[in-house]
Protein backbone atom coordinates (compact mmCIF):
# COMPACT_ATOMS: atom_id res chain seq x y z
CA UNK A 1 108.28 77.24 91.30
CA UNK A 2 106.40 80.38 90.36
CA UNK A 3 107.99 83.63 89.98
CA UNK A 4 106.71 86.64 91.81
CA UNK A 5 107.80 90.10 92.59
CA UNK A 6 108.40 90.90 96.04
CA UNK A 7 105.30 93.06 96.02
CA UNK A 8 103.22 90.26 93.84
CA UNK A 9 104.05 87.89 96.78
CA UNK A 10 102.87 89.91 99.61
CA UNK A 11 99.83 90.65 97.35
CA UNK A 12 99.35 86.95 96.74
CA UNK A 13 99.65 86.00 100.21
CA UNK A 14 96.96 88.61 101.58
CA UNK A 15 94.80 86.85 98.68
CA UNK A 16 95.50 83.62 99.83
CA UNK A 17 94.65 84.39 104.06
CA UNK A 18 91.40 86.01 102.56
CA UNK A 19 90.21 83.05 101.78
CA UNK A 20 91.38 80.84 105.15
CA UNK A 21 90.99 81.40 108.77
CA UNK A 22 94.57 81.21 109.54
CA UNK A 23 97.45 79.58 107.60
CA UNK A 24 101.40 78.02 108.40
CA UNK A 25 104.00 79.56 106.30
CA UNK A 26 104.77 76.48 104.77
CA UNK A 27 101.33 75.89 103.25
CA UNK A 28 101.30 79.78 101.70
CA UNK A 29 104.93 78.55 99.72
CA UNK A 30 102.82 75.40 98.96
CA UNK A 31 100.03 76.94 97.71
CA UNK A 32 101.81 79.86 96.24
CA UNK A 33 104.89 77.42 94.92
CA UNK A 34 107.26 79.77 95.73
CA UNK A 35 110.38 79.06 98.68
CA UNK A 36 109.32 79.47 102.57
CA UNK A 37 112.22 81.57 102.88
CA UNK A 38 110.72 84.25 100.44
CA UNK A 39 106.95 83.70 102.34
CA UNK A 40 108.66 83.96 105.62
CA UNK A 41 110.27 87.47 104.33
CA UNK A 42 106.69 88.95 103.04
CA UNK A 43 104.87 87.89 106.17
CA UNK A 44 107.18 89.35 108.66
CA UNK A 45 106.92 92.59 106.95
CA UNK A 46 102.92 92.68 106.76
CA UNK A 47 102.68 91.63 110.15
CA UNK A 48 105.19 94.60 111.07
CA UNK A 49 102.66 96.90 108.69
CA UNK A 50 99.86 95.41 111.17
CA UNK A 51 98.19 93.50 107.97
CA UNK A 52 98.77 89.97 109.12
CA UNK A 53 99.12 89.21 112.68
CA UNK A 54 100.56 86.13 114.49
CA UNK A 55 98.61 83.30 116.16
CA UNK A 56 100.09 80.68 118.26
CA UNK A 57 98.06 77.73 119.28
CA UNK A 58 100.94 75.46 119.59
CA UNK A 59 102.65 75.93 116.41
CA UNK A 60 102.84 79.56 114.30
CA UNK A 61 100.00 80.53 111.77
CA UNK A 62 99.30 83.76 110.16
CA UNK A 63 95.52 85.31 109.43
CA UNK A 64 94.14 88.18 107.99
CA UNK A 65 94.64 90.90 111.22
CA UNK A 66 90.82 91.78 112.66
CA UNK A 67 89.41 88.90 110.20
């Protein structure tokens, strides 16, 4: 699994949803190789900082907030 500072994770992940539409927590740790737990953690704060937002078409994803 890859090692990341807290901050380096949230960084990563913003890079990551810049490049999708929308995305499950479990593909960011999969893509990232890092624990869901620890993605879960990072999104929950950028989505309380209003840079990620919530989408729920059935199941939870994550995008990029006015993207």
């Amino acid at each position: 699994m890859a090692e990341f500072t807290h901050e380096e994770l949230r960084e990563k992940i913003v890079e990551y949803l810049q490049t999708k539409d929308k995305a499950k927590n479990r593909d960011i740790a999969t893509a990232l190789g890092v624990n869901k737990k620890e993605v879960d953690k990072a999104v929950n704060e950028l989505a309380r900082e209003g840079v990620l937002e919530f989408l729920y078409l059935g199941t939870s994803f994550v995008k990029i907030k006015d993207k």
